[in-house]
Protein backbone atom coordinates (compact mmCIF):
# COMPACT_ATOMS: atom_id res chain seq x y z
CA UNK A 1 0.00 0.00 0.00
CA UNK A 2 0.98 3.72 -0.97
CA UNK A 3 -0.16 6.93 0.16
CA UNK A 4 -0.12 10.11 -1.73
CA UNK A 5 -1.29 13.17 0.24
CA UNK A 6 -1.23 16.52 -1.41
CA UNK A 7 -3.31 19.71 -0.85
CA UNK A 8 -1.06 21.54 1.43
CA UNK A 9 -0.20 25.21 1.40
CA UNK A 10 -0.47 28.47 2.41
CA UNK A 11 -3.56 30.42 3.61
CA UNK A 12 -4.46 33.22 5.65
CA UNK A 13 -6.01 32.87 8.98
CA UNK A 14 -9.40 31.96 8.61
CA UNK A 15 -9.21 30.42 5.26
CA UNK A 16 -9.40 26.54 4.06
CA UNK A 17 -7.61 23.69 2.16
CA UNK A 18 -8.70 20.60 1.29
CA UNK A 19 -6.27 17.97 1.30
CA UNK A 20 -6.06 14.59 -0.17
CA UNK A 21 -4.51 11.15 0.48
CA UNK A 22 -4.78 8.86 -2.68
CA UNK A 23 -4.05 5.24 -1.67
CA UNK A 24 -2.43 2.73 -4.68
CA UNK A 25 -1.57 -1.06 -4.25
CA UNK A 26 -3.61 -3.71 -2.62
CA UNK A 27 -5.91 -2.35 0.08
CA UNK A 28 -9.24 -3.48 0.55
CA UNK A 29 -10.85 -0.77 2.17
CA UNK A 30 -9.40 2.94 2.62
CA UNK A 31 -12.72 3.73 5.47
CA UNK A 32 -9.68 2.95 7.92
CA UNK A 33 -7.29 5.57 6.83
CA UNK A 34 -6.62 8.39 9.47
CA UNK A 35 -5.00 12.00 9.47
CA UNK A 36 -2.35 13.10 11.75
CA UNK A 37 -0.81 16.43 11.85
CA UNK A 38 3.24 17.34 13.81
CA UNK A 39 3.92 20.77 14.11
CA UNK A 40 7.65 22.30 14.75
CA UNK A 41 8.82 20.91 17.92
CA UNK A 42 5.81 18.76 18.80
CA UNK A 43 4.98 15.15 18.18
CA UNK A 44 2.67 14.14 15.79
CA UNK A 45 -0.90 13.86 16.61
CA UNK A 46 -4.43 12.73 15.81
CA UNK A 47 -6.67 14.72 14.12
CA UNK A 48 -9.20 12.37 12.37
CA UNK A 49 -9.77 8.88 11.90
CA UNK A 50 -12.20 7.44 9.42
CA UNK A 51 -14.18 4.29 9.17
CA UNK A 52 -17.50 3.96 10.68
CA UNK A 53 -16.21 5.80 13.88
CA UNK A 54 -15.27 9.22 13.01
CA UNK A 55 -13.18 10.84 16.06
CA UNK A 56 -11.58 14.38 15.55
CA UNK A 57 -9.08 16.16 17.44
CA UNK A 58 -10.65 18.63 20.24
CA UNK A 59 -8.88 21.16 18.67
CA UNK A 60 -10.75 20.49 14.76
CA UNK A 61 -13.68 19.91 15.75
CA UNK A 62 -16.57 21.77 13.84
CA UNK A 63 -13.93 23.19 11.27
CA UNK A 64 -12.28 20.05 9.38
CA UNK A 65 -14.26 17.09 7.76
CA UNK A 66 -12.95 13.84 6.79
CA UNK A 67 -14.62 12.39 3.73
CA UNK A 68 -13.59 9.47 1.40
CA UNK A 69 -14.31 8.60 -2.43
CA UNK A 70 -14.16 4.81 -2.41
CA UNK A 71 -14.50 5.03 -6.26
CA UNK A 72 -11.37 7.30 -6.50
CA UNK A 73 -9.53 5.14 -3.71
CA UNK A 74 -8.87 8.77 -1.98
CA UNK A 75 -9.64 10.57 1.78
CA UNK A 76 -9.75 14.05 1.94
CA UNK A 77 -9.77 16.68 5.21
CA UNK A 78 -11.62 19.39 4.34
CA UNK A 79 -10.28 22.22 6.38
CA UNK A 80 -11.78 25.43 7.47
CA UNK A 81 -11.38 28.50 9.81
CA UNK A 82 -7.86 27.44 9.81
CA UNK A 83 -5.88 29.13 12.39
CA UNK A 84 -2.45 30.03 12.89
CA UNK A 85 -2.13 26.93 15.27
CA UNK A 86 -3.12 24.71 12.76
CA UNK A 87 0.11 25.07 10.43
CA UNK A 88 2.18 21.28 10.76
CA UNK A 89 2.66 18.79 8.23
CA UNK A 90 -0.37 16.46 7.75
CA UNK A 91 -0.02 12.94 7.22
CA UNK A 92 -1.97 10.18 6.14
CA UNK A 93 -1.97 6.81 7.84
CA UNK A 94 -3.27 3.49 6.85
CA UNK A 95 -3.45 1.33 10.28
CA UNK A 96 -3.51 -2.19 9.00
CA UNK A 97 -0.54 -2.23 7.37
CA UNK A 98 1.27 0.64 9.40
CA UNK A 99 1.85 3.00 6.34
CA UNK A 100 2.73 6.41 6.35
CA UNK A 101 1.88 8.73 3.27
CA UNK A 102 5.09 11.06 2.61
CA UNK A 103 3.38 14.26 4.18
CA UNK A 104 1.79 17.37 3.25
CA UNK A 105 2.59 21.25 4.47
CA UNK A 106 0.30 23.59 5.85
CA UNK A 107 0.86 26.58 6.36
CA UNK A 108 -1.56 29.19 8.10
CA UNK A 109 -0.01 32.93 8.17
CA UNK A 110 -1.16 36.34 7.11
């Protein structure tokens, strides 16, 4: 399994991104796939899982949205009201076979 995430950038306080993680290779279902975010000088952390649960982060809640196109093989955090607080790299993660995607940037900064 591979993971592809892209969407990452930079965007003012209070705007959004939308980021995706396209999965390639043998996977059966990409429901499990989670998003994890580690900002300078902090370890990496939650901030969504997928599958039938959906948990956020405290800290997202009511401004990002995990989604997922089964057709496309893809999972995407929609991301809103970002704040300055929410710039890290974002990963994707696929649990069952402990796979990383390479990482995506975000930046929020006026």
């Amino acid at each position: 399994v591979q993971l592809q995430a892209s969407g990452g950038g930079l965007v003012q306080p209070g705007g959004s991104l939308r980021l995706s993680c396209a999965a390639s290779g043998t996977i059966s279902s990409i429901a499990p796939i989670q998003w994890y975010r580690q900002a300078p000088g902090k370890r990496r952390e939650l901030v969504a899982t997928g599958d039938d649960y959906i948990v956020y982060a405290d800290s997202v809640k009511g401004r990002f949205t995990i989604s997922r196109d089964n057709a496309r093989n893809t999972v995407y955090l929609q991301m809103n009201s970002l704040r300055p607080e929410d710039t890290a790299v974002y990963y994707c993660y696929y649990p069952p076979r402990l796979t990383w995607g390479q990482g995506t940037q975000v930046t929020v900064s006026s």
